[in-house]
N, C-alpha and C. Protein backbone atom coordinates (compact mmCIF):
# COMPACT_ATOMS: atom_id res chain seq x y z
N UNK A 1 0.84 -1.17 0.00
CA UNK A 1 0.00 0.00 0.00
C UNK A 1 0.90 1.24 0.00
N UNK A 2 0.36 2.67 -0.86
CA UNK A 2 1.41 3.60 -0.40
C UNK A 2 0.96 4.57 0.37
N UNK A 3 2.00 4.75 1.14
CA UNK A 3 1.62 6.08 1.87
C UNK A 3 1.84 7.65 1.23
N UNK A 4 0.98 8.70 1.72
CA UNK A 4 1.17 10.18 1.04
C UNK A 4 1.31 10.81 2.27
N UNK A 5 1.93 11.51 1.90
CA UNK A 5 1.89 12.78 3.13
C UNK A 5 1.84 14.06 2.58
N UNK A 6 1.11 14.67 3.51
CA UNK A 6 0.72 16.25 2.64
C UNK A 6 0.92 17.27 3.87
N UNK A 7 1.59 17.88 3.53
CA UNK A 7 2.12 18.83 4.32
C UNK A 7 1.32 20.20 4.20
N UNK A 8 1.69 21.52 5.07
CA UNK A 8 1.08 22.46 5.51
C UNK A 8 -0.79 22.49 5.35
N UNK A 9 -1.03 21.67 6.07
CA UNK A 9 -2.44 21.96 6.13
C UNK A 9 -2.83 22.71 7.18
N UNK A 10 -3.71 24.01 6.71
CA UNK A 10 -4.23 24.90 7.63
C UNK A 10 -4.97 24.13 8.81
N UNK A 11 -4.68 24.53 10.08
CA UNK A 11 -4.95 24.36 11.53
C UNK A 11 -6.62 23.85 11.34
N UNK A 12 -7.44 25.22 10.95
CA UNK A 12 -8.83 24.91 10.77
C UNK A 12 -9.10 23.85 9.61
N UNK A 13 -8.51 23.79 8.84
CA UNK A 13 -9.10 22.28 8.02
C UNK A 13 -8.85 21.22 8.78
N UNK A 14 -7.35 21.02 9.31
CA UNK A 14 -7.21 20.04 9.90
C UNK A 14 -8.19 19.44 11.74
N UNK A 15 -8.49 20.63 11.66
CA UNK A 15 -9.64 20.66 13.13
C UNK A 15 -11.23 19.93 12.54
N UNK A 16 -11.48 20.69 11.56
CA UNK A 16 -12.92 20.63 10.85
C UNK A 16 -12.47 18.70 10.17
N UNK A 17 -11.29 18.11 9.77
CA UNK A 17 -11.28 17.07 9.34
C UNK A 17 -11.13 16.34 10.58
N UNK A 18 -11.00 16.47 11.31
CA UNK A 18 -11.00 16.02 13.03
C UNK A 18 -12.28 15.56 13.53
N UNK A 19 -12.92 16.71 13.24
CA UNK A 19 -14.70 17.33 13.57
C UNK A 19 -15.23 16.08 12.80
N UNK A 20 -15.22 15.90 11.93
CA UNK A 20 -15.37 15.29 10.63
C UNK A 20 -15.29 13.65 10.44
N UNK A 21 -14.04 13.48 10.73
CA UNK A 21 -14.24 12.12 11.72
C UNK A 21 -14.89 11.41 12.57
N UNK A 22 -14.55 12.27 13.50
CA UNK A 22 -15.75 11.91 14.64
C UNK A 22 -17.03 11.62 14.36
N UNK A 23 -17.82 12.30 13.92
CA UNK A 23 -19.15 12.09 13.38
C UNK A 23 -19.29 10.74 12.51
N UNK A 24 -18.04 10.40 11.99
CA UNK A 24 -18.41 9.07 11.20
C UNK A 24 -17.57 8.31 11.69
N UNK A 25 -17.28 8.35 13.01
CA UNK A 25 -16.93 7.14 14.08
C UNK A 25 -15.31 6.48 13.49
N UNK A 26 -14.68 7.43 12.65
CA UNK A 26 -13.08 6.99 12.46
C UNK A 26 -11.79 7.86 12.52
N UNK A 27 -10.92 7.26 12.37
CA UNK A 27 -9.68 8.29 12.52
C UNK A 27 -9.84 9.13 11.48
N UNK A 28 -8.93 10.05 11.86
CA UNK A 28 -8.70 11.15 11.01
C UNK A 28 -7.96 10.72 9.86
N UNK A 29 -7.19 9.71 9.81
CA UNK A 29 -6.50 9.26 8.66
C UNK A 29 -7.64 8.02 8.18
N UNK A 30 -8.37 7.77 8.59
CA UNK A 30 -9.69 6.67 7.64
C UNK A 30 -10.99 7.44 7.17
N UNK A 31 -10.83 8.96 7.39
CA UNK A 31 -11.86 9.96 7.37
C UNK A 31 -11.09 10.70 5.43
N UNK A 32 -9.77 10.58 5.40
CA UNK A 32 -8.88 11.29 4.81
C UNK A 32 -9.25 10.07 3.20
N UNK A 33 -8.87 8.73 3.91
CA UNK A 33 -8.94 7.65 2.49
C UNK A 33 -10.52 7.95 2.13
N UNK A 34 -11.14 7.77 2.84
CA UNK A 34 -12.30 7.79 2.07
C UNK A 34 -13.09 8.89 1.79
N UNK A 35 -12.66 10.16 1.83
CA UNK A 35 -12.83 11.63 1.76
C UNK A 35 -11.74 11.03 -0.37
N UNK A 36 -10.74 10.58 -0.02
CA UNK A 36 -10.27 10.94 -1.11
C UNK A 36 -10.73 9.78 -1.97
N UNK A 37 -11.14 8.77 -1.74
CA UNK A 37 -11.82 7.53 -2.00
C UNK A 37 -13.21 8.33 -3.01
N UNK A 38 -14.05 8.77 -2.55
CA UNK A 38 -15.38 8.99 -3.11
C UNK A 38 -15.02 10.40 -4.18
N UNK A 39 -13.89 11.19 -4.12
CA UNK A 39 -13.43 11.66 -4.76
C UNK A 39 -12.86 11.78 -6.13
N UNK A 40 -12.45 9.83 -6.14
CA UNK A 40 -12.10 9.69 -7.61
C UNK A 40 -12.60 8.34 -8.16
N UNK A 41 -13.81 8.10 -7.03
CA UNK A 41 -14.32 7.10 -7.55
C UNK A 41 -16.19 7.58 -6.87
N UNK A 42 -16.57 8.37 -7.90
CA UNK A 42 -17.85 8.90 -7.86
C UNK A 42 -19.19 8.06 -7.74
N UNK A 43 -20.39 7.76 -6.67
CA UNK A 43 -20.50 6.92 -6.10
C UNK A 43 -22.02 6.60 -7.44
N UNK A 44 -21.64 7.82 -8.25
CA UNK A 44 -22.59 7.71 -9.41
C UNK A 44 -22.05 6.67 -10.69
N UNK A 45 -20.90 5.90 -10.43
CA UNK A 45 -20.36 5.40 -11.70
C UNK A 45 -21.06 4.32 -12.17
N UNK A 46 -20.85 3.61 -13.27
CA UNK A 46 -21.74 2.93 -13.59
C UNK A 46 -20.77 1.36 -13.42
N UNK A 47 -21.24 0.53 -12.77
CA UNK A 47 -20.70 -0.53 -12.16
C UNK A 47 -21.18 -1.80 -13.06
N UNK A 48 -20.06 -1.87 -14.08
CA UNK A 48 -20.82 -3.07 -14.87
C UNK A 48 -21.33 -4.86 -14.41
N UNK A 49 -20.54 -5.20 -13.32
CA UNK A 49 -21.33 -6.40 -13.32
C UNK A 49 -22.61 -6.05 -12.39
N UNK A 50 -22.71 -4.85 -11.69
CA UNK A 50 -24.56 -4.48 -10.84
C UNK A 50 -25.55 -4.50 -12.12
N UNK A 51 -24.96 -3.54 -13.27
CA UNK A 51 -25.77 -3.32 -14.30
C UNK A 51 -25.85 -4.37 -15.06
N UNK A 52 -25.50 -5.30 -15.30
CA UNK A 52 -25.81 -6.85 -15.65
C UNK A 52 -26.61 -7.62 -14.84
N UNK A 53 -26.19 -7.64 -13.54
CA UNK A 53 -27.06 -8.25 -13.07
C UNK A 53 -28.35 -7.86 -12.43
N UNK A 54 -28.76 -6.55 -12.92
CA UNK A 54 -29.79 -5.85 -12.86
C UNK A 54 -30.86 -6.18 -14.09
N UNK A 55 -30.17 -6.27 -15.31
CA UNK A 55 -30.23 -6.24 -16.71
C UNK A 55 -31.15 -7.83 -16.90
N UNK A 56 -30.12 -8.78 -16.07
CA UNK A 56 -30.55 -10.24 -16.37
C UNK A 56 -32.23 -10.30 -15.33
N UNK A 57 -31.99 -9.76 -14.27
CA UNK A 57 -33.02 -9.85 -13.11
C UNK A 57 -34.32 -9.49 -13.91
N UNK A 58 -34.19 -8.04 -14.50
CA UNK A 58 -35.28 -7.34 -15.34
C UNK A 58 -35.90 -8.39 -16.38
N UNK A 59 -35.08 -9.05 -17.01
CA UNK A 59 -35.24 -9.90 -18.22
C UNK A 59 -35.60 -11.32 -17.66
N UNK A 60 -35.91 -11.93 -16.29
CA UNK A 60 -36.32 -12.90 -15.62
C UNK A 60 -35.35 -13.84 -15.45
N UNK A 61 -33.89 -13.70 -16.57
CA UNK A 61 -32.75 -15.02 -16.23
C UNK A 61 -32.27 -15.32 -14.68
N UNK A 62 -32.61 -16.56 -14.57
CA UNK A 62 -32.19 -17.35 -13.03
C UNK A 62 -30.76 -18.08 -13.49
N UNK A 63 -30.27 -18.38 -12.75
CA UNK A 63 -28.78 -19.29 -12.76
C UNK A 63 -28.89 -20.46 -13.83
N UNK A 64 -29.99 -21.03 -13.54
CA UNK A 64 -30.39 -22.07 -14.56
C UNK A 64 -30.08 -21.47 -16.23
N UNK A 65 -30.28 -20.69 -16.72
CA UNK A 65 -30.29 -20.23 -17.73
C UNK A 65 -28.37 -20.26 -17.88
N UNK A 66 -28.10 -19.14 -17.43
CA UNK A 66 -26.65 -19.10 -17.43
C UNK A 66 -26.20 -20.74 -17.87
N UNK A 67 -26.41 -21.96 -16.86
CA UNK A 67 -26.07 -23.22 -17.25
C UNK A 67 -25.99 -23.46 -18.45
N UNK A 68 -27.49 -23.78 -19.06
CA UNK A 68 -27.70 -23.90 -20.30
C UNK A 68 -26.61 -23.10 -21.64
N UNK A 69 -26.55 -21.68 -21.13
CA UNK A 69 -25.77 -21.68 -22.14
C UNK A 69 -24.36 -22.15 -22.31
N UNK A 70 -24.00 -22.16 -21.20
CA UNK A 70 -22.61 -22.66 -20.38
C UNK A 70 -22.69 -24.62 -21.68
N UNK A 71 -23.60 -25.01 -21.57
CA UNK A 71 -23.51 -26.48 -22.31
C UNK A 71 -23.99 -26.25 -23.60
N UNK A 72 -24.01 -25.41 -24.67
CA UNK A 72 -24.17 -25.47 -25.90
C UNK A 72 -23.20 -25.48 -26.52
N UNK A 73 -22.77 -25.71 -27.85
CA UNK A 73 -22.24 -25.91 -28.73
C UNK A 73 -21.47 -25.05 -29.17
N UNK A 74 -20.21 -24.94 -29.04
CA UNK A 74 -19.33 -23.85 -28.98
C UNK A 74 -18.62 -23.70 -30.63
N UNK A 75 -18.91 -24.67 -31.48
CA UNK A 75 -17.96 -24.59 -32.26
C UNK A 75 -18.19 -23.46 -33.50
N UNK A 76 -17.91 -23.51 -33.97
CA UNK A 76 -18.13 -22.04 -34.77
C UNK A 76 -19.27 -22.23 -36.11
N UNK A 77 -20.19 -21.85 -36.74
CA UNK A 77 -21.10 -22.59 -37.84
C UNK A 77 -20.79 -22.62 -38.78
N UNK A 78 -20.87 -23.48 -39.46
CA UNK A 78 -20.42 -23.32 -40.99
C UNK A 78 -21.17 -22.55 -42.12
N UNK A 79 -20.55 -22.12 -42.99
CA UNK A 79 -20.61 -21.41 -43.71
C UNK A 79 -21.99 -21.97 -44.76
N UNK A 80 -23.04 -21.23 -45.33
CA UNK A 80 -24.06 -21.59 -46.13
C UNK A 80 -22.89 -21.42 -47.77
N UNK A 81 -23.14 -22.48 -48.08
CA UNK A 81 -22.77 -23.11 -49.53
C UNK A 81 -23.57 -22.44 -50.69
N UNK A 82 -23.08 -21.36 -51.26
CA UNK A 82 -24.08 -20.67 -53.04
C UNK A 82 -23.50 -21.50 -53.75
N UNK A 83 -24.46 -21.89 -54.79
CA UNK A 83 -24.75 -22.55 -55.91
C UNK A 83 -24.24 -21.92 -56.78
């Protein structure tokens, strides 16, 4: 994991990120990761295997289905023959 260190932070930010903590029951350095956490990972993104399996739910596929295709015929089709 790496560590950062950031130097001269004003007294009152560092009080108000203190403040800030507290209220969500962690350190000031687990207040900091996930302050910078939701920062570059926006909690609006679009999460492709939720949206699949949102996608399949909507469309009624159960596990069973998945199987099935899991045992079909993989090989590639042949080509239709012109006269």
């Amino acid at each position: 994991m790496v560590a950062v260190v950031v130097r001269n932070i004003p007294a009152e930010i560092h009080l108000a990120l203190k403040v800030r903590a507290a209220r969500h029951n962690r350190s000031a350095e687990a207040e900091i990761r996930a302050i910078l956490e939701s920062a570059v990972r926006p909690a609006g993104r679009l999460q492709l295997g939720t949206a699949l399996a949102e996608r399949s739910r909507a469309l009624g596929l159960v596990a069973g289905d998945i199987d099935a295709l899991e045992q079909t015929d993989r090989r590639p089709a042949e080509p239709i023959a012109l006269r």
